[in-house]
N, C-alpha and C. Protein backbone atom coordinates (compact mmCIF):
# COMPACT_ATOMS: atom_id res chain seq x y z
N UNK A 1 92.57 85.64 87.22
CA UNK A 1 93.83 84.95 87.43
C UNK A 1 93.90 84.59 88.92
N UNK A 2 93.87 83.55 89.17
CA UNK A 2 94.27 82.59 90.34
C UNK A 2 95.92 83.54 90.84
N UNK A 3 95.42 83.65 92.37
CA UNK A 3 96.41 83.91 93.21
C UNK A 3 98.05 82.52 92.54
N UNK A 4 97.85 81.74 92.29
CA UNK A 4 98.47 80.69 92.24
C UNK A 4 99.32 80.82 91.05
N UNK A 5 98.71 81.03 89.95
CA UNK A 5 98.96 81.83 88.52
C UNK A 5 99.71 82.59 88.34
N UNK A 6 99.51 83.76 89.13
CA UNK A 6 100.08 84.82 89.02
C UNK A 6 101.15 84.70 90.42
N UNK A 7 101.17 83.82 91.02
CA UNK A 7 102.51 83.87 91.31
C UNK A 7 103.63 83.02 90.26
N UNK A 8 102.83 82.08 89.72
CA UNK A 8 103.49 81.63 88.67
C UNK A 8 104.20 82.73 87.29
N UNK A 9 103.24 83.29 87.25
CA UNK A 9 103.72 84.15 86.03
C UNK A 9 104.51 85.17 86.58
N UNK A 10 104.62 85.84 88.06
CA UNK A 10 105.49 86.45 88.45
C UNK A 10 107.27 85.81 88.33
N UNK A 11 107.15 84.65 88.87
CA UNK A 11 108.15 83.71 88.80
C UNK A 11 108.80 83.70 87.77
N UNK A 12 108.28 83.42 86.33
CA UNK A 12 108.66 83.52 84.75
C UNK A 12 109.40 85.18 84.69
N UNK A 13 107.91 86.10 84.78
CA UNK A 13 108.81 87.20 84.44
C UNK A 13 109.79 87.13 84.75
N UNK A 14 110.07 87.43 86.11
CA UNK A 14 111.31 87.91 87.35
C UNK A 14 112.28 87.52 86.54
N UNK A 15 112.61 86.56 86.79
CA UNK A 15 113.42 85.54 86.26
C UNK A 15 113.90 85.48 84.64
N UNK A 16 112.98 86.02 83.38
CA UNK A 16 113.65 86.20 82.53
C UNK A 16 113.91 87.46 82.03
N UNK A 17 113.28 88.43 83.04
CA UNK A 17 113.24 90.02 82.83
C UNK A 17 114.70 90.44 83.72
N UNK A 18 115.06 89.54 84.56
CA UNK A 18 116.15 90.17 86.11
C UNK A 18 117.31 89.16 85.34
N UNK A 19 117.22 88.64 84.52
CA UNK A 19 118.67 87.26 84.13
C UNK A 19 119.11 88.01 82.82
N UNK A 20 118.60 89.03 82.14
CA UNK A 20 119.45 89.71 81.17
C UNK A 20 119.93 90.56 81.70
N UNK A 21 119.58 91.53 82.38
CA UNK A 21 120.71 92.82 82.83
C UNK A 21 121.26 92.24 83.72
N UNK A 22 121.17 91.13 84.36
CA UNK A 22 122.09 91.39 85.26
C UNK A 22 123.37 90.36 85.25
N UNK A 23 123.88 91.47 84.56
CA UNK A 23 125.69 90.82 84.16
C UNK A 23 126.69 91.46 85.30
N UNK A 24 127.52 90.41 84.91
CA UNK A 24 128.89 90.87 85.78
C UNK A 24 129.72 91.57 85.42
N UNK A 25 129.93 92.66 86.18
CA UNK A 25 130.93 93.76 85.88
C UNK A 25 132.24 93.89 86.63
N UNK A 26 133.49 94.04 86.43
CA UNK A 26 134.23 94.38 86.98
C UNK A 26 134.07 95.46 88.11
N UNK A 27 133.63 96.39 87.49
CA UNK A 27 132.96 97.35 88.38
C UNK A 27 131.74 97.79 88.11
N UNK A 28 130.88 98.64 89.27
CA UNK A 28 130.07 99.02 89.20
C UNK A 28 129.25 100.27 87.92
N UNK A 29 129.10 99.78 86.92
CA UNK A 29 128.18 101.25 85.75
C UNK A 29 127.96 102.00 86.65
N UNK A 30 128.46 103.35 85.83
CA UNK A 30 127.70 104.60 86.68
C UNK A 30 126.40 105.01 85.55
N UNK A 31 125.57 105.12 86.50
CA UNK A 31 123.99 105.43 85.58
C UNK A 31 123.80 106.72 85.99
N UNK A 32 122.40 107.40 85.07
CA UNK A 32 122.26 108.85 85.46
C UNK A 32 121.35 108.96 86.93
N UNK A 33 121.33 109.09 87.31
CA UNK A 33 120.82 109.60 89.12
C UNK A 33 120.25 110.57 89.23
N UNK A 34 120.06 110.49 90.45
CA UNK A 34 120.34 111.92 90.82
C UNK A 34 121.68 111.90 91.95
N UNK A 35 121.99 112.86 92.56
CA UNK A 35 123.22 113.18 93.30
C UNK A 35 123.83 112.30 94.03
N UNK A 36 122.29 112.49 95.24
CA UNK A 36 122.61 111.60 96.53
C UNK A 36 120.98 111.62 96.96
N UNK A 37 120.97 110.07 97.70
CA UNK A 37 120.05 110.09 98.55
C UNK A 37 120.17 109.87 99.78
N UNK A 38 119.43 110.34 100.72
CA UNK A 38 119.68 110.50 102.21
C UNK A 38 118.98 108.55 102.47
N UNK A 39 119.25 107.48 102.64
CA UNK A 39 118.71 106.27 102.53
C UNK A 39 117.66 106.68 104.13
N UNK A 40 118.09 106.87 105.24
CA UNK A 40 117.10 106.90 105.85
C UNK A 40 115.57 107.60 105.60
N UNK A 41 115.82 108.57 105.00
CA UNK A 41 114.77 109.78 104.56
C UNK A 41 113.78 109.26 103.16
N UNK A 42 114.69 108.45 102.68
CA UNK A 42 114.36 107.87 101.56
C UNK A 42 113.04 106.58 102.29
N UNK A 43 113.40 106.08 103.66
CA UNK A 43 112.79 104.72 103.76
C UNK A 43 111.27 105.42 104.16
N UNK A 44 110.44 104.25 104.19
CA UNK A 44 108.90 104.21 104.71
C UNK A 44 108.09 103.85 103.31
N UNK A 45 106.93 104.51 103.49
CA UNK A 45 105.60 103.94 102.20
C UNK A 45 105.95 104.60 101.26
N UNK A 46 105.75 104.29 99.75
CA UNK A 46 105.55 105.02 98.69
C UNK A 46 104.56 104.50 97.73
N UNK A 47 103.49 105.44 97.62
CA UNK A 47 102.44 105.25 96.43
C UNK A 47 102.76 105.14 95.65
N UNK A 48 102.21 104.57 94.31
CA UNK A 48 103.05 104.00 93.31
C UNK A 48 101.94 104.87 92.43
N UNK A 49 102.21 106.31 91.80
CA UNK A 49 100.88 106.78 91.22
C UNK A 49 101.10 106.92 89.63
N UNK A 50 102.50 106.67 88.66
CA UNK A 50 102.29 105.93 87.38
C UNK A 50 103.46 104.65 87.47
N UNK A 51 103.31 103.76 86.35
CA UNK A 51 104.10 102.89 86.26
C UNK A 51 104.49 102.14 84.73
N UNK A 52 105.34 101.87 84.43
CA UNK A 52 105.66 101.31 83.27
C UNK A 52 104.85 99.99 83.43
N UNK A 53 103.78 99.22 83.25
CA UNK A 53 103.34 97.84 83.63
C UNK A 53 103.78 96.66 83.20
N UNK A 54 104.17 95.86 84.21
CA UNK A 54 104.50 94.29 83.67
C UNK A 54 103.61 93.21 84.06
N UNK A 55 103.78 92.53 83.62
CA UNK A 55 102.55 91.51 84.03
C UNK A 55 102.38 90.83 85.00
N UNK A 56 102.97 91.44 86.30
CA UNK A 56 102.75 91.11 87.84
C UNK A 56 101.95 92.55 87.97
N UNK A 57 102.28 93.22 87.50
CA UNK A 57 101.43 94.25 88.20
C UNK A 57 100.73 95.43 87.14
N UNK A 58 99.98 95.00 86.05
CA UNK A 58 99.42 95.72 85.03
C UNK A 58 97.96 95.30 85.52
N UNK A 59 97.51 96.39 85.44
CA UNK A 59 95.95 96.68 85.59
C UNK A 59 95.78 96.63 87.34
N UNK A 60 97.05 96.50 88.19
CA UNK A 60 96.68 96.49 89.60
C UNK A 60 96.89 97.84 90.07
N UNK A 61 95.74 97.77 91.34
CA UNK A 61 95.55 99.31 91.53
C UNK A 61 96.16 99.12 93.66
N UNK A 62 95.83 100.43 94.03
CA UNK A 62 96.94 100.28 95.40
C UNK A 62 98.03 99.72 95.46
N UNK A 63 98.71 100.59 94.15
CA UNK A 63 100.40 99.81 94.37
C UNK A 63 101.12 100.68 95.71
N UNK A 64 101.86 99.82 96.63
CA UNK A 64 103.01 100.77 97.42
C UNK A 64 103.68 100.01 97.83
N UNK A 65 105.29 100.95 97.62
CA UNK A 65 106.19 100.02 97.87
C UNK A 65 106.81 100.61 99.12
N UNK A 66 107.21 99.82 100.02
CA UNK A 66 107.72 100.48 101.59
C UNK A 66 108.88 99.89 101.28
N UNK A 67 109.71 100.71 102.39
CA UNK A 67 111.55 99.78 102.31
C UNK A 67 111.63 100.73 103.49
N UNK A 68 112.55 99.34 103.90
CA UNK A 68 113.25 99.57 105.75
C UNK A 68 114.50 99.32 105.33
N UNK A 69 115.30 100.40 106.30
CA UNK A 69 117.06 100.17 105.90
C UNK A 69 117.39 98.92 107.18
N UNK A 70 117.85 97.98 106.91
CA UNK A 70 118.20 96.71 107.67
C UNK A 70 119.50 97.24 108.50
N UNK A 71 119.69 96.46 109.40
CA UNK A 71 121.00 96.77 110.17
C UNK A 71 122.09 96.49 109.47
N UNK A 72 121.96 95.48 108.73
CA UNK A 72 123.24 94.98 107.63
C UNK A 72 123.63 95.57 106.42
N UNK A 73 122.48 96.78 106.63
CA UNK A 73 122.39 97.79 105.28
C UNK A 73 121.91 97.50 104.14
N UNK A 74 121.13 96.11 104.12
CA UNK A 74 120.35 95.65 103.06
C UNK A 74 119.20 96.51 103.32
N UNK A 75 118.28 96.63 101.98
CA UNK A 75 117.23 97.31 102.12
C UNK A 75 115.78 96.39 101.95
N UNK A 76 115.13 95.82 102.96
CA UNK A 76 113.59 95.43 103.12
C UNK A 76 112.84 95.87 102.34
N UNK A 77 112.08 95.18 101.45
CA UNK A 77 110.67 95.83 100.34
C UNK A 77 109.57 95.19 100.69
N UNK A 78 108.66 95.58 101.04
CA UNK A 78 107.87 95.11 100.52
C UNK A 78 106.18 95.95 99.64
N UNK A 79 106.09 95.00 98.50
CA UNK A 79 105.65 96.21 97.27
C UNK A 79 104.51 95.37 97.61
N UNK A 80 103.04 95.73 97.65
CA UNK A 80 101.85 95.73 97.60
C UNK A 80 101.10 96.46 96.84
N UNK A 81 100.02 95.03 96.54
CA UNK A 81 99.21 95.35 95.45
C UNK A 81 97.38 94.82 95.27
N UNK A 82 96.59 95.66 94.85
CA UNK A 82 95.43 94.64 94.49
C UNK A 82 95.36 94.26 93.07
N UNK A 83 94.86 92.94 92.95
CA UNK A 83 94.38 92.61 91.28
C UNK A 83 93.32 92.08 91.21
N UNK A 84 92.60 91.92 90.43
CA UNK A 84 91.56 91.02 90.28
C UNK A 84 90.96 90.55 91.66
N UNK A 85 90.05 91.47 92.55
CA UNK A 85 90.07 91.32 93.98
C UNK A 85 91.38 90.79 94.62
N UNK A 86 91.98 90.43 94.38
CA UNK A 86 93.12 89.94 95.41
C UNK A 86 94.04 90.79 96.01
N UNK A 87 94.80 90.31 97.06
CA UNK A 87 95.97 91.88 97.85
C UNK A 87 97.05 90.70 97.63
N UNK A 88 97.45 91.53 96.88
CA UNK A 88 99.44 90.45 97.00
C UNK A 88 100.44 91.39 97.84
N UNK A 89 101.47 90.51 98.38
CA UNK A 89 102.62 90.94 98.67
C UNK A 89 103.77 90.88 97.92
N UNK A 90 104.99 91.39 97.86
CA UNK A 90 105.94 90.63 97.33
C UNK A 90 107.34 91.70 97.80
N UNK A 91 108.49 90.61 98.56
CA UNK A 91 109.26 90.92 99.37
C UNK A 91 110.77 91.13 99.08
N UNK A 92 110.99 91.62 98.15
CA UNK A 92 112.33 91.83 97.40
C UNK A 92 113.39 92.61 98.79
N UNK A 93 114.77 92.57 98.33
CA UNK A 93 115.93 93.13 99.17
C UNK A 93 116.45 93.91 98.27
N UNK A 94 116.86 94.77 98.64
CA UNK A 94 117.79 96.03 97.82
C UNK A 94 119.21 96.05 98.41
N UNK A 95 120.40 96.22 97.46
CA UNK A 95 121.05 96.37 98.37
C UNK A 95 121.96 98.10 97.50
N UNK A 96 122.61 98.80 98.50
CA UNK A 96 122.80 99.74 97.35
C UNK A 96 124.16 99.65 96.69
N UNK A 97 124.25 99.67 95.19
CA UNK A 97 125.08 99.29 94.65
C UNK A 97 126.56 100.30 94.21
N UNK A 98 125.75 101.44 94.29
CA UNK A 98 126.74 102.83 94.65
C UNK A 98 126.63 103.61 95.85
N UNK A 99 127.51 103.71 96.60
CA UNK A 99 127.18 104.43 97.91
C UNK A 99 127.93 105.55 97.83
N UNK A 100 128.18 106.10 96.97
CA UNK A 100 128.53 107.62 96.89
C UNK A 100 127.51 108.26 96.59
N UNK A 101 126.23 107.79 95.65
CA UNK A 101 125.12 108.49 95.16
C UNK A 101 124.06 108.20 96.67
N UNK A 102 124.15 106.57 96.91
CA UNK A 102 123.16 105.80 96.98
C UNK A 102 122.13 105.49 96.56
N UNK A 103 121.86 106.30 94.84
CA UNK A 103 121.27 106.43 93.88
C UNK A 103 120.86 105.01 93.16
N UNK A 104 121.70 104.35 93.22
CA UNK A 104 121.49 103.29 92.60
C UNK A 104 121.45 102.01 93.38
N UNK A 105 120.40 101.37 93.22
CA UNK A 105 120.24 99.62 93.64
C UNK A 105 120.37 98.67 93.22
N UNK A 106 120.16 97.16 93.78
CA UNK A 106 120.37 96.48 93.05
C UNK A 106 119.01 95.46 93.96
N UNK A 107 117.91 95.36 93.20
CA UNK A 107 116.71 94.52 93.91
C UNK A 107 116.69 93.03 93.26
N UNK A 108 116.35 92.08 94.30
CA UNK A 108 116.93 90.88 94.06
C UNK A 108 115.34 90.37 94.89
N UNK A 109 114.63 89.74 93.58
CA UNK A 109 113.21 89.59 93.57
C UNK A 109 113.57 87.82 93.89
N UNK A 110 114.34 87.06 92.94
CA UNK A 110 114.56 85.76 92.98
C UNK A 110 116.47 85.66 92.76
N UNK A 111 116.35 84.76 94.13
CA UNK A 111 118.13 84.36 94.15
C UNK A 111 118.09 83.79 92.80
N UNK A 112 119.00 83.85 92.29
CA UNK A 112 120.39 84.50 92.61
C UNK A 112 120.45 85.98 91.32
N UNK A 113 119.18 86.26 90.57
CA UNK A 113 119.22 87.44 89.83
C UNK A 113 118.66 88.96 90.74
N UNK A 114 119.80 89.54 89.94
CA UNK A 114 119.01 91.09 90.72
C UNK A 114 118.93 92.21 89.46
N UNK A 115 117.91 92.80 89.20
CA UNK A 115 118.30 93.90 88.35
C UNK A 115 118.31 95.60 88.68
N UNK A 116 118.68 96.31 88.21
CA UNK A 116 119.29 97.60 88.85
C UNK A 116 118.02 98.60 89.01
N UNK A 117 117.73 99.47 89.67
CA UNK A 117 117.05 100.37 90.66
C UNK A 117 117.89 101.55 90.49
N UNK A 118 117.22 102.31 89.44
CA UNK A 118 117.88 103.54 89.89
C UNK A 118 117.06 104.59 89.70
N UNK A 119 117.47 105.57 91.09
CA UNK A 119 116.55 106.61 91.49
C UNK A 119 117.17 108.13 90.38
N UNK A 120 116.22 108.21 89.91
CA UNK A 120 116.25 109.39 88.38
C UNK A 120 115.53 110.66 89.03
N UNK A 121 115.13 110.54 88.89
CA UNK A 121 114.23 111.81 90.22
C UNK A 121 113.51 112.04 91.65
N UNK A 122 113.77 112.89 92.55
CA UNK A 122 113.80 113.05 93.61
C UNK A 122 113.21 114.37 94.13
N UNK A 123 112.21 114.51 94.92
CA UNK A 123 111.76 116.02 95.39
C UNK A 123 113.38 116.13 96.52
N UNK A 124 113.55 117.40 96.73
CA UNK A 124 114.12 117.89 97.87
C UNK A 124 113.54 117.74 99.42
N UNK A 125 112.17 117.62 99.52
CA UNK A 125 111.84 117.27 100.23
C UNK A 125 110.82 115.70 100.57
N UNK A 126 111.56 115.60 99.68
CA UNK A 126 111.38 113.57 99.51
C UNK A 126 109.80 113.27 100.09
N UNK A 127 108.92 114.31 98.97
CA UNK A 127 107.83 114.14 98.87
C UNK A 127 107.63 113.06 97.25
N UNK A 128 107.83 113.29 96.31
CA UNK A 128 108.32 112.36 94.95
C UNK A 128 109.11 112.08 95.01
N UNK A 129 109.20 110.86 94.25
CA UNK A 129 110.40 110.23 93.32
C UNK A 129 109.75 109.57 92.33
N UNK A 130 110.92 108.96 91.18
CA UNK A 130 111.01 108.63 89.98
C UNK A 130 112.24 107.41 89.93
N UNK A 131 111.50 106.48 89.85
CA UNK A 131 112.37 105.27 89.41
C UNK A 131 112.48 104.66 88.09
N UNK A 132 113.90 104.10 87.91
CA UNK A 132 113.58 103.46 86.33
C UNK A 132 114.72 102.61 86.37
N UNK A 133 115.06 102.20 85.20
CA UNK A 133 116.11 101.41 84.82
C UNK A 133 117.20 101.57 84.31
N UNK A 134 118.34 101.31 83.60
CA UNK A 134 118.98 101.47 83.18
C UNK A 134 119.17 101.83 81.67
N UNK A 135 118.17 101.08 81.12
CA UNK A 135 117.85 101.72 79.82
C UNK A 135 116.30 102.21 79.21
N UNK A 136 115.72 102.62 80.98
CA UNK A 136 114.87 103.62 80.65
C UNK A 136 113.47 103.17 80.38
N UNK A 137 113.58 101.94 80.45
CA UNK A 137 111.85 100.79 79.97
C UNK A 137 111.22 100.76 80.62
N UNK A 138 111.92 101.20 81.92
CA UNK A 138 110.60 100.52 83.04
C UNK A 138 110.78 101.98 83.88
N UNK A 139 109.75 102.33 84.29
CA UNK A 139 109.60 103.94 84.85
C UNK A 139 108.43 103.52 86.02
N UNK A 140 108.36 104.29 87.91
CA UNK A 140 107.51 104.17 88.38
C UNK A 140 107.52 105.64 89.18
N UNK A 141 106.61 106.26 89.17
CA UNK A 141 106.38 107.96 89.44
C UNK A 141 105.49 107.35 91.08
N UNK A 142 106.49 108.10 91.80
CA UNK A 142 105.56 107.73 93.44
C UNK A 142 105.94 108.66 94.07
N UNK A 143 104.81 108.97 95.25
CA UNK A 143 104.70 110.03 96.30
C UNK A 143 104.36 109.40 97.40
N UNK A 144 104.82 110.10 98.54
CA UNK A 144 104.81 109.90 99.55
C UNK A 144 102.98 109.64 100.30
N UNK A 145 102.53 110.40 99.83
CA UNK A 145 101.04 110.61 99.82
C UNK A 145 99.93 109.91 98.92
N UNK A 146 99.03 109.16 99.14
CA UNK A 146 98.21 108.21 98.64
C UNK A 146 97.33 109.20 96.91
N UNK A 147 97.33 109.96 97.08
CA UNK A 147 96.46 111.35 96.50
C UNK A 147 97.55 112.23 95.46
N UNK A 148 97.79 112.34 94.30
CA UNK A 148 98.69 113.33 93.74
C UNK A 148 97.88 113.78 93.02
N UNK A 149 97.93 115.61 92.96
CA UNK A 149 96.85 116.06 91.82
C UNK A 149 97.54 115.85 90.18
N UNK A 150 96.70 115.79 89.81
CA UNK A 150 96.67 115.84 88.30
C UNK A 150 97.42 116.52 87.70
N UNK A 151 97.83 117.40 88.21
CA UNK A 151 98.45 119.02 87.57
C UNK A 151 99.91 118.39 88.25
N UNK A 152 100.13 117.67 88.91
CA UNK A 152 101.73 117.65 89.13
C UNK A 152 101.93 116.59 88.39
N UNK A 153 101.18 115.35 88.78
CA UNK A 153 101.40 114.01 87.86
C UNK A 153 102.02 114.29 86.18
N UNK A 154 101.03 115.52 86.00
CA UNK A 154 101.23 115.73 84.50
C UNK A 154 102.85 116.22 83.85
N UNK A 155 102.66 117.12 85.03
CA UNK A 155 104.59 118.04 84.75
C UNK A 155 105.65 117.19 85.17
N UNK A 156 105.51 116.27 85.74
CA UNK A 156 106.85 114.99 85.86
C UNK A 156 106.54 114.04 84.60
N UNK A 157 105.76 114.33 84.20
CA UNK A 157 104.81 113.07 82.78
C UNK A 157 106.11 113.67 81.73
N UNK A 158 105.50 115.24 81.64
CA UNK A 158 106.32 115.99 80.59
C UNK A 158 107.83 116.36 81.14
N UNK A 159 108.34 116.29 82.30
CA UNK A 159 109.61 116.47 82.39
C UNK A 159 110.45 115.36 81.86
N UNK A 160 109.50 114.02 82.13
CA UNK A 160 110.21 112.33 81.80
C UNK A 160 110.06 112.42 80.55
N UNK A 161 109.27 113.14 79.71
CA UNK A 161 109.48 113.59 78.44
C UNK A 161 110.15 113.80 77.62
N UNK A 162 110.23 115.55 78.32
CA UNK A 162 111.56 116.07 77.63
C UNK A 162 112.68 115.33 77.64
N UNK A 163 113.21 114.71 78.74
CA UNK A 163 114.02 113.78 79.24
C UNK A 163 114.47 112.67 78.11
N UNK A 164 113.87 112.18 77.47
CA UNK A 164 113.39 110.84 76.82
C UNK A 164 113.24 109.85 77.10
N UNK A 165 112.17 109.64 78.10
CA UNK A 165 111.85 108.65 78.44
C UNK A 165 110.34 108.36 78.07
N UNK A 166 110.22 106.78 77.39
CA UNK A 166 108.92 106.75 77.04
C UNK A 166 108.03 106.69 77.84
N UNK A 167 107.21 107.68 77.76
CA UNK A 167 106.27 108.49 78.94
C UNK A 167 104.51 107.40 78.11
N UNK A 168 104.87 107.39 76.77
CA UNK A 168 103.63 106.53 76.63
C UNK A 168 103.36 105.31 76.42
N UNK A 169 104.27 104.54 77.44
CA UNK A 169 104.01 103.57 77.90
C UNK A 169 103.51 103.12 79.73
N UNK A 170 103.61 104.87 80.45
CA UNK A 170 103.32 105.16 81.56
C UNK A 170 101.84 104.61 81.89
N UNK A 171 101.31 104.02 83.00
CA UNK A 171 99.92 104.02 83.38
C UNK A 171 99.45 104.77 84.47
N UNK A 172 98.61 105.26 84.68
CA UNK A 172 98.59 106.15 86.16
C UNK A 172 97.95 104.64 87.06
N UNK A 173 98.36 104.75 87.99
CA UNK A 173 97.65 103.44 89.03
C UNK A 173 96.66 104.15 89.80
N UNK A 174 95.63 103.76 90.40
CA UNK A 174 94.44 104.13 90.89
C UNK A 174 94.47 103.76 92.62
N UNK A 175 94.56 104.71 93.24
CA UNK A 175 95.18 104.71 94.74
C UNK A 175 93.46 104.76 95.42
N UNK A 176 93.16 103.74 95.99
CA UNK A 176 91.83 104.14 96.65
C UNK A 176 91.86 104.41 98.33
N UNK A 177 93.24 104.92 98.78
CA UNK A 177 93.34 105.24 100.05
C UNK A 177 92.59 106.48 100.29
């Protein structure tokens, strides 16, 4: 797939995957979270070591997504990837949509759709996290560290489990840092 392509087919997804959830609410849904996140502590690199795959980024390996907290309090992304030899970028804004948790986002890949970001699990020492959606389809398991052993990958596999979240639709991504 042509660099060209697959920005094309990124374009399609985005766009008809980010234009159904994202409806207008009077107010903000409260989703399940976790508590609170510290947003500064939260910012810098994150390995992307499983992922629910969509077709911008299925079968790509060195996923990581970084985010800088902006002065305006928007949040900077940018998620990197290889595919088919190629290194993509791609530069989404977050902004946070509950600031009592700060648990929840709202990432806005193409004006004027954004769909929701919400952080489901969290180490205490904001070595992991666990992202997903709102109704749970799309799941991405990341660490701070390029390298996660096997033996932990596995017990957040089975905690998102017990949980109910479909865990077998998870892919592990292949980190060659």
């Amino acid at each position: 797939m042509t660099p060209r392509s697959l920005l094309t087919t990124l374009l399609l997804t985005a766009s008809s995957a980010v234009a159904l959830p994202a409806t207008v609410h009077a107010t903000t849904p409260v989703y399940d979270t976790v508590a609170h996140v510290e947003l500064e502590r939260f910012m810098g690199p994150w390995y992307v070591q499983g992922h629910t795959p969509m077709v911008i980024d299925d079968h790509a390996t060195n996923q990581i997504e970084t985010y800088t907290l902006n002065a305006d309090g928007s949040i900077g992304t940018t998620f990197t990837f290889e595919r088919d030899g190629h290194k993509f970028a791609l530069h989404p804004t977050g902004t946070v949509a509950d600031t009592t948790t700060n648990a929840h986002w709202k990432m806005q890949f193409i004006w004027p759709f954004s769909s929701d970001y919400l952080i489901v699990r969290l180490a205490a020492d904001y070595s992991v996290t666990v992202v997903s959606v709102p109704d749970n389809s799309l799941i991405w398991i990341m660490s701070r560290s390029a390298q996660m052993p096997e033996a932990e990958y596995a017990a957040i596999v089975t905690e998102l489990a017990s949980a109910g979240y479909p865990v077998a639709k998870i892919n592990r991504v292949q980190q060659d840092q």
